[in-house]
PDB file of N, CA and C in Angstrom:
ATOM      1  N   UNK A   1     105.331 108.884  99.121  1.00  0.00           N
ATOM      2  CA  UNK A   1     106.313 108.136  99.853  1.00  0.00           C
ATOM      3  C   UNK A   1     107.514 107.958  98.936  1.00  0.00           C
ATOM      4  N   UNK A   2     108.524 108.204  99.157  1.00  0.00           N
ATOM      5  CA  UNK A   2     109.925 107.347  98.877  1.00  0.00           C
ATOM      6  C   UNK A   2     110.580 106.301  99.170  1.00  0.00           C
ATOM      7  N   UNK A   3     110.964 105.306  98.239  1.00  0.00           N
ATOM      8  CA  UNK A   3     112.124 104.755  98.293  1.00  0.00           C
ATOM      9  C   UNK A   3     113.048 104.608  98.034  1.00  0.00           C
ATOM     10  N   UNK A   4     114.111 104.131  98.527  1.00  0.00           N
ATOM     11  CA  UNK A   4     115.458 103.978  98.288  1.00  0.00           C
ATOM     12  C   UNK A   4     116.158 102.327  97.486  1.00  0.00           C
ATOM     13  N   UNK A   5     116.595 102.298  96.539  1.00  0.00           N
ATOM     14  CA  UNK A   5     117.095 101.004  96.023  1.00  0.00           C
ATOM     15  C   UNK A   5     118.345 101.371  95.696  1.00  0.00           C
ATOM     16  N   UNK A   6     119.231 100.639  96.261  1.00  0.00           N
ATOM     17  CA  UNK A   6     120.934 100.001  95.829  1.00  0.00           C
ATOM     18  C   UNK A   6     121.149  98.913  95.332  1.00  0.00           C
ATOM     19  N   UNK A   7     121.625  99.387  93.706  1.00  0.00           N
ATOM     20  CA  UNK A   7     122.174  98.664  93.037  1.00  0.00           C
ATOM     21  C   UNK A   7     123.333  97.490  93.347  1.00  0.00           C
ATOM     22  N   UNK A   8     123.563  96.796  92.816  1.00  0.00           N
ATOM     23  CA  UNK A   8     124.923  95.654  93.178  1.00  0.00           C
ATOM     24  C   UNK A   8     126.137  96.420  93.024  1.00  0.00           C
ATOM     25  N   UNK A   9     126.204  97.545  91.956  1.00  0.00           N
ATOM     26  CA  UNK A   9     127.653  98.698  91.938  1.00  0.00           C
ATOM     27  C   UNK A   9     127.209  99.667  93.344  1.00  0.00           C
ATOM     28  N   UNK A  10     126.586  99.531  94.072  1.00  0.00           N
ATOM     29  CA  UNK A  10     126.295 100.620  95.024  1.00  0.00           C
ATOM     30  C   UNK A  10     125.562 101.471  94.955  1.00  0.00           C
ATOM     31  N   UNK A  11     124.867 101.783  93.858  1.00  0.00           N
ATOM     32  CA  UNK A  11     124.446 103.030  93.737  1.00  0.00           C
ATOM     33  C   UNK A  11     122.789 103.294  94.388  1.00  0.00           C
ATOM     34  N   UNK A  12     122.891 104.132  94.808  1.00  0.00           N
ATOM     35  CA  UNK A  12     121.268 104.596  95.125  1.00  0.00           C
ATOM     36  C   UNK A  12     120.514 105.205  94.464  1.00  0.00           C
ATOM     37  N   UNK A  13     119.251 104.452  94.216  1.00  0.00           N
ATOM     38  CA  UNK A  13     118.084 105.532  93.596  1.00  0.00           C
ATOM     39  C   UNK A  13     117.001 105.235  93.525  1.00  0.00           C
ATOM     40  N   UNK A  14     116.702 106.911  94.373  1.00  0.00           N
ATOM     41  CA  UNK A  14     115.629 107.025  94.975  1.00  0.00           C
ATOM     42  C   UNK A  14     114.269 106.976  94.021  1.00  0.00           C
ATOM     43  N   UNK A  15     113.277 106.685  94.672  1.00  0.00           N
ATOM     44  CA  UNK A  15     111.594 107.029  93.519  1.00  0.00           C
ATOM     45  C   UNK A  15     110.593 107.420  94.496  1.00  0.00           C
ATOM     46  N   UNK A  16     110.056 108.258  94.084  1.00  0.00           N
ATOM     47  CA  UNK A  16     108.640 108.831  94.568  1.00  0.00           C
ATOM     48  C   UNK A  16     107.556 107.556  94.144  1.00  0.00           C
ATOM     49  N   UNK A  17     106.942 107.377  95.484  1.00  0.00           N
ATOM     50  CA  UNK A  17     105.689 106.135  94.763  1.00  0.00           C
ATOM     51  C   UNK A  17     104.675 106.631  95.126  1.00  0.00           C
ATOM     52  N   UNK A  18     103.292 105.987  95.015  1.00  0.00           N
ATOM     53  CA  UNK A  18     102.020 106.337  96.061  1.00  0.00           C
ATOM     54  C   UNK A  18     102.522 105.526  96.582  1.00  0.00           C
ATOM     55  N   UNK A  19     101.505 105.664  97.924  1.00  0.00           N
ATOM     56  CA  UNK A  19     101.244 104.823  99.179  1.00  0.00           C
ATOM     57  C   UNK A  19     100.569 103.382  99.114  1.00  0.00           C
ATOM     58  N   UNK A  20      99.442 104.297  97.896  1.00  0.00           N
ATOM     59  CA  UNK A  20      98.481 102.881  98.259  1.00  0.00           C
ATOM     60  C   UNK A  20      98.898 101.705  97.139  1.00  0.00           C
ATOM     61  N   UNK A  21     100.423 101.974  96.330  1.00  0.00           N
ATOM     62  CA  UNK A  21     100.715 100.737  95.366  1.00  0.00           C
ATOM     63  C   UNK A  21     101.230  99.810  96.139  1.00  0.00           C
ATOM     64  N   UNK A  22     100.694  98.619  95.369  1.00  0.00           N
ATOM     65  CA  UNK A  22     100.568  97.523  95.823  1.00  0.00           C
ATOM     66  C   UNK A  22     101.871  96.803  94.814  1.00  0.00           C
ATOM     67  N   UNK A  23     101.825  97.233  93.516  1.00  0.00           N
ATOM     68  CA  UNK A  23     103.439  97.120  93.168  1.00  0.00           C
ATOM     69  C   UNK A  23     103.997  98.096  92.391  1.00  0.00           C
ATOM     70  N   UNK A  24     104.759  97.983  91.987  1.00  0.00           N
ATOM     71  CA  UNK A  24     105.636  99.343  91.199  1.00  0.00           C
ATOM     72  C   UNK A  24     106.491  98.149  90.085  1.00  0.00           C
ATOM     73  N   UNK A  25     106.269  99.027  88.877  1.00  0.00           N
ATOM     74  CA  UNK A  25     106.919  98.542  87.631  1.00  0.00           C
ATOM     75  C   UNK A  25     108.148  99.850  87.691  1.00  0.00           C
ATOM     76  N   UNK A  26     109.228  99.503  87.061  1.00  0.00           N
ATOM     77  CA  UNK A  26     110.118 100.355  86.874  1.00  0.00           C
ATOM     78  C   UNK A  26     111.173  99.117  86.238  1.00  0.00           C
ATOM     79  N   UNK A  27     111.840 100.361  85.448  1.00  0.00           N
ATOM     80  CA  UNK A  27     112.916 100.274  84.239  1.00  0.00           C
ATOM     81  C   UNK A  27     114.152 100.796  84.643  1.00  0.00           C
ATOM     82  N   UNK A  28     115.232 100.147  84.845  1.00  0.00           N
ATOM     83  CA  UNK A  28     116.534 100.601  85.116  1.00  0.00           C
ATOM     84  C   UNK A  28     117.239 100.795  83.710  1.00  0.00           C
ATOM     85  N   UNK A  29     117.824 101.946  83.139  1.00  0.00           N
ATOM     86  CA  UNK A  29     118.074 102.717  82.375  1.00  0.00           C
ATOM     87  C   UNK A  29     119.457 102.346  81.825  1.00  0.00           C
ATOM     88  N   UNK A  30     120.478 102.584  81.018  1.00  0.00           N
ATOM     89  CA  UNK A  30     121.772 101.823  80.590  1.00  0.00           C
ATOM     90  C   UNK A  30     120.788  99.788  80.177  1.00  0.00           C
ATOM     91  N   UNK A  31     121.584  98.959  80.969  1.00  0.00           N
ATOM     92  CA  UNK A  31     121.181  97.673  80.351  1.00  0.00           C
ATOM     93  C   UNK A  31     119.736  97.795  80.742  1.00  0.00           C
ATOM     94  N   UNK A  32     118.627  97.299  79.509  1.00  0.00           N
ATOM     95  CA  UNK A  32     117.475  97.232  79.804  1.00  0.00           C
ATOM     96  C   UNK A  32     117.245  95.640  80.954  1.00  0.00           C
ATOM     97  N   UNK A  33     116.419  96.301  82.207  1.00  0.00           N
ATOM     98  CA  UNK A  33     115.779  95.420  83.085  1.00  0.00           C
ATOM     99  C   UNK A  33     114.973  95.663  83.457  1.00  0.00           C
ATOM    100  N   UNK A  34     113.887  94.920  83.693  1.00  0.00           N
ATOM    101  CA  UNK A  34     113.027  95.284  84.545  1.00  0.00           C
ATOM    102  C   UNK A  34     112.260  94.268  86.018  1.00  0.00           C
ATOM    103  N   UNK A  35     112.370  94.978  86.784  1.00  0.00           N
ATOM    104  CA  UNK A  35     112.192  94.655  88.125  1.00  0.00           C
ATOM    105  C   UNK A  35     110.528  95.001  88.384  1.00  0.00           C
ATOM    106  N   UNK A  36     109.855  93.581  89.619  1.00  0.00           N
ATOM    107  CA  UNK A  36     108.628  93.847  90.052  1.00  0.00           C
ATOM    108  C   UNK A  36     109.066  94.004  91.737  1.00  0.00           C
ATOM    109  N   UNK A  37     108.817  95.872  91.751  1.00  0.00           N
ATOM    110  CA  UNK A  37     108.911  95.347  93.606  1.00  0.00           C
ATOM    111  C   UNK A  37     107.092  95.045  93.974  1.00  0.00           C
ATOM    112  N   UNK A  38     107.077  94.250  94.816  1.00  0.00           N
ATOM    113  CA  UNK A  38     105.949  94.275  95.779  1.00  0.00           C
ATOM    114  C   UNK A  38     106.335  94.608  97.288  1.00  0.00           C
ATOM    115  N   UNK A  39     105.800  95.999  97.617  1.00  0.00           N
ATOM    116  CA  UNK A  39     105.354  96.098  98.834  1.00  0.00           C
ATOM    117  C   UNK A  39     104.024  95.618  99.580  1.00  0.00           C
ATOM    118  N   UNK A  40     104.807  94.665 100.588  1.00  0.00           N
ATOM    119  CA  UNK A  40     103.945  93.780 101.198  1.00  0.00           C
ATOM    120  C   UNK A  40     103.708  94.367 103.200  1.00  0.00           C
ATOM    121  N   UNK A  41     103.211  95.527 102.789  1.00  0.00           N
ATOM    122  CA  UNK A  41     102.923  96.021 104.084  1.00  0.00           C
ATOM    123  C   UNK A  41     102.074  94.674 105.364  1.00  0.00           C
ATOM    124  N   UNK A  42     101.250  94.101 105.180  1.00  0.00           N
ATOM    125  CA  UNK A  42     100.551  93.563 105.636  1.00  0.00           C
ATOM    126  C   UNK A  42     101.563  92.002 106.466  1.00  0.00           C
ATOM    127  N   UNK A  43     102.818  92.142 106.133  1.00  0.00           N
ATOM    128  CA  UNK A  43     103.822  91.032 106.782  1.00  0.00           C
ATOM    129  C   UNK A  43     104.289  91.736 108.161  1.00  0.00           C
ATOM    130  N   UNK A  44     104.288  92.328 108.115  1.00  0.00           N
ATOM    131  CA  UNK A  44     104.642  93.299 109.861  1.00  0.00           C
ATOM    132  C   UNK A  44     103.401  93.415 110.528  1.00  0.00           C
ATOM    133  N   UNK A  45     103.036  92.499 112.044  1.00  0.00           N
ATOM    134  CA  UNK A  45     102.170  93.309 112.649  1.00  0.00           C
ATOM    135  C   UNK A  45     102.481  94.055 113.761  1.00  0.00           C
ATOM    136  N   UNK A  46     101.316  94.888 114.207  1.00  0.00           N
ATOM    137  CA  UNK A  46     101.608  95.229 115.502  1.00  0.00           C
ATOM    138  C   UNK A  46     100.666  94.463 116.862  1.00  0.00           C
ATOM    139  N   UNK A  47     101.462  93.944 117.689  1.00  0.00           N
ATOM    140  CA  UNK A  47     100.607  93.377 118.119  1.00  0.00           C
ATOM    141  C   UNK A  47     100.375  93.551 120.062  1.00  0.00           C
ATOM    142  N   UNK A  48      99.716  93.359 121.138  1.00  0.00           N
ATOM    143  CA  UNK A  48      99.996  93.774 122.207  1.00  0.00           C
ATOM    144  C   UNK A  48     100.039  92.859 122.641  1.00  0.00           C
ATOM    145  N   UNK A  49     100.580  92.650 124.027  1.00  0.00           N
ATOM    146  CA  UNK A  49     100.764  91.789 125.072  1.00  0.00           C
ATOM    147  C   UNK A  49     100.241  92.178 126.201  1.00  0.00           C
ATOM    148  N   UNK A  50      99.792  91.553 126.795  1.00  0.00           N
ATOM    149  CA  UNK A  50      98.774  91.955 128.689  1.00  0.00           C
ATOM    150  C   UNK A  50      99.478  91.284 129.625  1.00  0.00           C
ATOM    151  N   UNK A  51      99.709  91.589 130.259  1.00  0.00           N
ATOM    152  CA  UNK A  51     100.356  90.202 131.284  1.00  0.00           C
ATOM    153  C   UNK A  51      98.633  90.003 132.476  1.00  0.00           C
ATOM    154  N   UNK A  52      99.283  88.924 133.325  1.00  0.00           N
ATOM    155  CA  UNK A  52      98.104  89.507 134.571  1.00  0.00           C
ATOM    156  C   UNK A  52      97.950  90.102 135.482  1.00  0.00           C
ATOM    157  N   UNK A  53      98.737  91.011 135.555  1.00  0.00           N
ATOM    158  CA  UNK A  53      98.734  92.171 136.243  1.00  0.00           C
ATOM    159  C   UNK A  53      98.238  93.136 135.858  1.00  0.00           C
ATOM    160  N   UNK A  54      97.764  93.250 134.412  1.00  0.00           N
ATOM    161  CA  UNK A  54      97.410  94.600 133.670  1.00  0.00           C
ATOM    162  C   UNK A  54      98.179  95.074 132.604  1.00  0.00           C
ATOM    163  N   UNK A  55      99.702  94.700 133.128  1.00  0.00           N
ATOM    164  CA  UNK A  55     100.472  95.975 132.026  1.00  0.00           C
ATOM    165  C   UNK A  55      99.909  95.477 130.618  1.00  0.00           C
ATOM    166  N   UNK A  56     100.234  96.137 130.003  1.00  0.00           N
ATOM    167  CA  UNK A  56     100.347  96.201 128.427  1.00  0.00           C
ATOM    168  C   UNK A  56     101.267  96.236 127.651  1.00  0.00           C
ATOM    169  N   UNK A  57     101.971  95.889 126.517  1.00  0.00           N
ATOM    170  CA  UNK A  57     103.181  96.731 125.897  1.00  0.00           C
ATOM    171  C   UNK A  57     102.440  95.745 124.439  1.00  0.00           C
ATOM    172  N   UNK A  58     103.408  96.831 123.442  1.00  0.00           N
ATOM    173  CA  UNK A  58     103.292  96.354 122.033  1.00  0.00           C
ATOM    174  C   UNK A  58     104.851  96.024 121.470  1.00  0.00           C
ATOM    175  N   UNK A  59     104.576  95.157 120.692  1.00  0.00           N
ATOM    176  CA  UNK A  59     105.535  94.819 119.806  1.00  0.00           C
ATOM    177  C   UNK A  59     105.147  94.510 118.119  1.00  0.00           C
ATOM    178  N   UNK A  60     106.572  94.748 117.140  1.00  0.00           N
ATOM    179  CA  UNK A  60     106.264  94.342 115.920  1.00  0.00           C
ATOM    180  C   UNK A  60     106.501  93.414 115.496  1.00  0.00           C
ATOM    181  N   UNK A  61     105.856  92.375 115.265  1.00  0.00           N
ATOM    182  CA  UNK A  61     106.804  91.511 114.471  1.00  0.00           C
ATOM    183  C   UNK A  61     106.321  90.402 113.249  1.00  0.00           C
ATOM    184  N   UNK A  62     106.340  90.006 112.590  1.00  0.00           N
ATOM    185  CA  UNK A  62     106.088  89.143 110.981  1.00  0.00           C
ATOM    186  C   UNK A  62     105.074  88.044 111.317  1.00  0.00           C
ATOM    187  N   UNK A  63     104.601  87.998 110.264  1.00  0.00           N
ATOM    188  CA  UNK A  63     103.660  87.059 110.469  1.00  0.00           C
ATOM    189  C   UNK A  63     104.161  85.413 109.982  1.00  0.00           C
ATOM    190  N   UNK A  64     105.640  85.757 109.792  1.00  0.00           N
ATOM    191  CA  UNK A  64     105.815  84.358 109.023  1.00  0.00           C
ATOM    192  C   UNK A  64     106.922  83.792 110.805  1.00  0.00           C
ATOM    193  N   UNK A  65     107.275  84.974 111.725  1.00  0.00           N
ATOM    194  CA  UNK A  65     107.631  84.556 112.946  1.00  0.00           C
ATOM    195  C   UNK A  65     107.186  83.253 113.637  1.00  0.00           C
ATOM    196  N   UNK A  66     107.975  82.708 114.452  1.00  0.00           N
ATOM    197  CA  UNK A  66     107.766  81.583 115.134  1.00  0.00           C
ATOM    198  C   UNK A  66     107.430  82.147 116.542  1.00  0.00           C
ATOM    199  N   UNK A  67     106.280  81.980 117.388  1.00  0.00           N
ATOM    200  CA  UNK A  67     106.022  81.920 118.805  1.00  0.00           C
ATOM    201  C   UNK A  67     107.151  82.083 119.695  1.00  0.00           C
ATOM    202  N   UNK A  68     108.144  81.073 119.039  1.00  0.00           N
ATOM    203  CA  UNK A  68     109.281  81.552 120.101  1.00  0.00           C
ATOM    204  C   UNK A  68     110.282  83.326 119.910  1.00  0.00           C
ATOM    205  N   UNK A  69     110.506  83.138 118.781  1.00  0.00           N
ATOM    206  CA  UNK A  69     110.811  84.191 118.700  1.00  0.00           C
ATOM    207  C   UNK A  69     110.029  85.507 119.280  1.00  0.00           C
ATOM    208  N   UNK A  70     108.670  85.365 118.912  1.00  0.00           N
ATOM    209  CA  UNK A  70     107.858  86.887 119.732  1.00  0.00           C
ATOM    210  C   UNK A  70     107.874  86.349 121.173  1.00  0.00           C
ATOM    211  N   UNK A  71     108.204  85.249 121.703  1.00  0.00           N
ATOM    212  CA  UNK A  71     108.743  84.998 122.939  1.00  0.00           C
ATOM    213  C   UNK A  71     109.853  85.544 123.598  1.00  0.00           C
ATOM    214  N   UNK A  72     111.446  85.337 122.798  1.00  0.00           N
ATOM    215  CA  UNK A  72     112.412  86.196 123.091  1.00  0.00           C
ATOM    216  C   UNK A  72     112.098  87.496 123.012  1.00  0.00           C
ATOM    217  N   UNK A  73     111.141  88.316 121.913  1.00  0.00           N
ATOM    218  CA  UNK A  73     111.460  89.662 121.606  1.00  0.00           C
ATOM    219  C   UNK A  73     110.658  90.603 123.067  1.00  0.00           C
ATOM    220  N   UNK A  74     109.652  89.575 123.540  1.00  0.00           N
ATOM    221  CA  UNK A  74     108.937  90.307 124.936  1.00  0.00           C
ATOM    222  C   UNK A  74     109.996  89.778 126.278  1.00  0.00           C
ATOM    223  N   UNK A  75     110.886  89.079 125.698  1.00  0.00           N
ATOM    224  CA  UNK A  75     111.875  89.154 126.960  1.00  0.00           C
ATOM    225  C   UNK A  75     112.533  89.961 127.069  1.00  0.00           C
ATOM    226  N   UNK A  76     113.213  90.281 125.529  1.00  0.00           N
ATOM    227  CA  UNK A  76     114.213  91.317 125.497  1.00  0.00           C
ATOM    228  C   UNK A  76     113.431  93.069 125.868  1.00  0.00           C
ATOM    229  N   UNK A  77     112.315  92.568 125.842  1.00  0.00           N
ATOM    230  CA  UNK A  77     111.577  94.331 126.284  1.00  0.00           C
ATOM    231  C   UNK A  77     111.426  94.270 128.036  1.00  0.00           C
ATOM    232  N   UNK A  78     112.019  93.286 128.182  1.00  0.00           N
ATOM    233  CA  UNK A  78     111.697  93.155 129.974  1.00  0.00           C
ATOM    234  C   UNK A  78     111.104  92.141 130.175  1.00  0.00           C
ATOM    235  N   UNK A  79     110.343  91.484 130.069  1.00  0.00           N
ATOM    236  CA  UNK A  79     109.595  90.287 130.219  1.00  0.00           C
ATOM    237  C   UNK A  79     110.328  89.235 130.650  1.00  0.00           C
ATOM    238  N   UNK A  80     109.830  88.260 131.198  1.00  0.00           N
ATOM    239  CA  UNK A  80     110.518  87.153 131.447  1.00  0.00           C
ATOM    240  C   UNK A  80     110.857  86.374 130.263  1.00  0.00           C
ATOM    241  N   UNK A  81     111.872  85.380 130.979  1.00  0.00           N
ATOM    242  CA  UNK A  81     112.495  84.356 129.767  1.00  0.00           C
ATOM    243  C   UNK A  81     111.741  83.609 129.443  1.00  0.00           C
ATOM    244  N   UNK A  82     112.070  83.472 127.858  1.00  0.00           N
ATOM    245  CA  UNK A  82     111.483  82.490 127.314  1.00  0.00           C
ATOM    246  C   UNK A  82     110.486  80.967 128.310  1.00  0.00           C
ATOM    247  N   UNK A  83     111.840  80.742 128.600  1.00  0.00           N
ATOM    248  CA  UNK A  83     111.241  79.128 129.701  1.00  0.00           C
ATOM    249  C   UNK A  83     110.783  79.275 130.333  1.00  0.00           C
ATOM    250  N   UNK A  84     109.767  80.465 131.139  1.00  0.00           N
ATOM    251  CA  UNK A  84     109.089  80.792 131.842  1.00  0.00           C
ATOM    252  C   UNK A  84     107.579  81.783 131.447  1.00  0.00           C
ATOM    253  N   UNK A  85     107.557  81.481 130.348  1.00  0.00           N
ATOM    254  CA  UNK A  85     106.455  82.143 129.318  1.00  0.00           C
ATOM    255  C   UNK A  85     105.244  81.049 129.065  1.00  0.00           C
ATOM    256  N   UNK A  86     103.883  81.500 128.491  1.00  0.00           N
ATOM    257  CA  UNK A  86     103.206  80.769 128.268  1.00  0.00           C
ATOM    258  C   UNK A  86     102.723  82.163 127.107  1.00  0.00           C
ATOM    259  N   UNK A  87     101.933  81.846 126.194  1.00  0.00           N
ATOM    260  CA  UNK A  87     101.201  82.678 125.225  1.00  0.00           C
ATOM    261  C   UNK A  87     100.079  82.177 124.956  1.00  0.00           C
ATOM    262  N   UNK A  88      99.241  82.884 125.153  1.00  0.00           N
ATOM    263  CA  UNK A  88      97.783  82.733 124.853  1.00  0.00           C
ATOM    264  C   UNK A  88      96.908  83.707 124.260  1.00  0.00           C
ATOM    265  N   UNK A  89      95.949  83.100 123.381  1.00  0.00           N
ATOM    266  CA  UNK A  89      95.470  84.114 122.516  1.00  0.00           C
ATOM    267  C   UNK A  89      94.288  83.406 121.812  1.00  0.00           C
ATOM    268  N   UNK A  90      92.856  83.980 122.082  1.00  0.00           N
ATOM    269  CA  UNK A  90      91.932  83.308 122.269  1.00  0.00           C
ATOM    270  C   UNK A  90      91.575  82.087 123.122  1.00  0.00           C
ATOM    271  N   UNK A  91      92.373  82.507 124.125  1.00  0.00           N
ATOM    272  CA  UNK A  91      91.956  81.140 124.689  1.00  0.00           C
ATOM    273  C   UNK A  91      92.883  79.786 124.802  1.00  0.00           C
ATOM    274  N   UNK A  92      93.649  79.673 123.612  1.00  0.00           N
ATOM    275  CA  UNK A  92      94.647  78.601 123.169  1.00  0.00           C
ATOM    276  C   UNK A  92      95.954  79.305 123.661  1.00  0.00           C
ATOM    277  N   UNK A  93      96.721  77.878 123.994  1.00  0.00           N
ATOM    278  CA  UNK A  93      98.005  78.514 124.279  1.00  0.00           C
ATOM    279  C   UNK A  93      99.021  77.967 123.136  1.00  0.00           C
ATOM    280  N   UNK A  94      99.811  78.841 122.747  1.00  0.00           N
ATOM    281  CA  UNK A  94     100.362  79.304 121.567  1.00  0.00           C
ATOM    282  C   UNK A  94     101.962  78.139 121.355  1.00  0.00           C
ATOM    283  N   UNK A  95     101.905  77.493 120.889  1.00  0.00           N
ATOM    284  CA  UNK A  95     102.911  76.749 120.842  1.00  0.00           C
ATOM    285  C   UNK A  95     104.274  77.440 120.272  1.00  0.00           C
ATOM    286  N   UNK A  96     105.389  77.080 120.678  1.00  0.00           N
ATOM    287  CA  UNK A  96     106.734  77.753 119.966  1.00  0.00           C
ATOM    288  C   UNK A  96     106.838  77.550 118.844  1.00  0.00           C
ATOM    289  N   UNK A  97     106.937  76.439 118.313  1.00  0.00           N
ATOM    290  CA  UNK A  97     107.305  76.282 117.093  1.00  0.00           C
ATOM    291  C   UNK A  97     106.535  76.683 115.777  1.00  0.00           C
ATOM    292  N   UNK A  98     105.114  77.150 116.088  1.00  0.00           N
ATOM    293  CA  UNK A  98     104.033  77.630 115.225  1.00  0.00           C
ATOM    294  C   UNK A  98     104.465  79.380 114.862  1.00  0.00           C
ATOM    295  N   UNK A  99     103.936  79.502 113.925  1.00  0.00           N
ATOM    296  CA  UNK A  99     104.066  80.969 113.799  1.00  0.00           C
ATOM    297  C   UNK A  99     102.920  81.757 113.637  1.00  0.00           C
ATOM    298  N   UNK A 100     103.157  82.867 113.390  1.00  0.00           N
ATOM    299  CA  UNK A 100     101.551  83.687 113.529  1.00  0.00           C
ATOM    300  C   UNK A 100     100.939  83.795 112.735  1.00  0.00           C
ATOM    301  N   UNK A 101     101.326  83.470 111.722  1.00  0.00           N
ATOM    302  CA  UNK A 101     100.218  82.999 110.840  1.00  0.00           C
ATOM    303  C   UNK A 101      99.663  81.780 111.190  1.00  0.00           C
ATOM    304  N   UNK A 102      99.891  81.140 111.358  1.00  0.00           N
ATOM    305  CA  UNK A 102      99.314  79.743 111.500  1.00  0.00           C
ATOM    306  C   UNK A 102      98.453  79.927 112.712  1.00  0.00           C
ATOM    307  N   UNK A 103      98.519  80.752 113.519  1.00  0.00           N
ATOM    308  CA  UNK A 103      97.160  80.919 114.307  1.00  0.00           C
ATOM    309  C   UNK A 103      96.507  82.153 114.287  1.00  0.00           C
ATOM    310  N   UNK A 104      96.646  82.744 112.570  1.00  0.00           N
ATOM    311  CA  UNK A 104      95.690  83.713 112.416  1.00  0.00           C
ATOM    312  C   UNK A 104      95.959  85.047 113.082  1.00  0.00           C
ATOM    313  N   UNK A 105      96.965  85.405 113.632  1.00  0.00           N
ATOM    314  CA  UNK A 105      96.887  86.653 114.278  1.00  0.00           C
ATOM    315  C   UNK A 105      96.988  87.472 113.476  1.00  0.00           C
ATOM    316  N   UNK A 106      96.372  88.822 113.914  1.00  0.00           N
ATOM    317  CA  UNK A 106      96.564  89.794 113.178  1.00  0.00           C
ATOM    318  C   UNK A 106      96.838  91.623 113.362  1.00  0.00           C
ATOM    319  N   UNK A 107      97.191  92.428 112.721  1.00  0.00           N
ATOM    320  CA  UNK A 107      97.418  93.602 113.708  1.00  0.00           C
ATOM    321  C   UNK A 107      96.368  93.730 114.359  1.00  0.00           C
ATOM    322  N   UNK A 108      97.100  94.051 115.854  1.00  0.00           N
ATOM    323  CA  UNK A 108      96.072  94.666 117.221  1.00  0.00           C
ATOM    324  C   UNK A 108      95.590  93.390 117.462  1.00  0.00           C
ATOM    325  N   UNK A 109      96.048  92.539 117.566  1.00  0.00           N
ATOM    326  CA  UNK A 109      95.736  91.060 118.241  1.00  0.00           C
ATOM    327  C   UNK A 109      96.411  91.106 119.784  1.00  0.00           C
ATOM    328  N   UNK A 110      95.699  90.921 120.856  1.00  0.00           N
ATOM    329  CA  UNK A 110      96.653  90.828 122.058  1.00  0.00           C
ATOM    330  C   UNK A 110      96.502  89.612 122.321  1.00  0.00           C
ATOM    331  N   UNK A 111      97.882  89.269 122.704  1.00  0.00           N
ATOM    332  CA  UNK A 111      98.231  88.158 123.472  1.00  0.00           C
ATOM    333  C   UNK A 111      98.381  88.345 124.944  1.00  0.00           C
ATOM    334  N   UNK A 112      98.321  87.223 125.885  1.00  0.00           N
ATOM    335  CA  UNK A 112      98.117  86.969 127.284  1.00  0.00           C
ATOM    336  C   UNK A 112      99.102  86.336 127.476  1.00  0.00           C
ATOM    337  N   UNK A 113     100.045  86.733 128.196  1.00  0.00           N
ATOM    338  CA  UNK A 113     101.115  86.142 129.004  1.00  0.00           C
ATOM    339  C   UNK A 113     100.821  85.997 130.315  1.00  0.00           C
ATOM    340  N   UNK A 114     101.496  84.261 130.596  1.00  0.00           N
ATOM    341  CA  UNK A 114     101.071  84.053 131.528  1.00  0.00           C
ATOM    342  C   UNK A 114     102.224  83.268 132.320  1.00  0.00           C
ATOM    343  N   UNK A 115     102.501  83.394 133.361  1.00  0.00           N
ATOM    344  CA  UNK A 115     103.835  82.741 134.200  1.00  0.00           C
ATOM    345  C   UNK A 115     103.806  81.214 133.833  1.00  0.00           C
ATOM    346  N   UNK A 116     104.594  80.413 133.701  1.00  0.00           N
ATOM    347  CA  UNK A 116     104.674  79.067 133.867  1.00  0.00           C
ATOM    348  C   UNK A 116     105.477  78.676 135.027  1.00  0.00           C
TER     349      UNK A 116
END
């Protein structure tokens, strides 16, 4: 895999990494620095939605997200508005102001939308 890093002068440069690092040490060359990136794959999920009709659709989104927000983002895919949403998932219905972490979701978690 590659990445790409830009400097504060602009500059780009690229590095070959593995996949499966969990961080990367590297040395920027001229003034000695050194930088820890962590790639934190596991902050993006993917997650589905059902309505009760059947459909299905997926969306991505963070685990540090607020309910409402993956609220707007299934509106903006077509779904109804926000104020007319309910989220449920296991059973519990999903409060706005909580985020997904805080109720444990995780990739391939579906949520249940339900009319209010």
């Amino acid at each position: 895999m590659q990445i790409s890093i830009k400097t504060v002068e602009g500059k780009s440069i690229n590095l070959d990494v593995d996949d499966s690092s969990d961080t990367i040490d590297l040395k920027i060359h001229g003034l000695t620095r050194e930088m820890i990136i962590r790639l934190d794959s596991d902050q993006v999920l993917r997650i589905f939605v059902l309505t009760l009709a059947g459909k299905v659709s997926n969306l991505e989104v963070e685990k540090n997200e607020t309910i409402e927000n993956v609220m707007t983002k299934i509106h903006e895919k077509g779904g109804p508005p926000v104020d007319k949403q309910k989220l449920i998932f296991k059973g519990i219905q999903l409060e706005k102001g909580r985020t997904m972490a805080y109720y444990k979701i995780k990739t391939d978690s579906t949520l249940v939308i339900v009319p209010r």
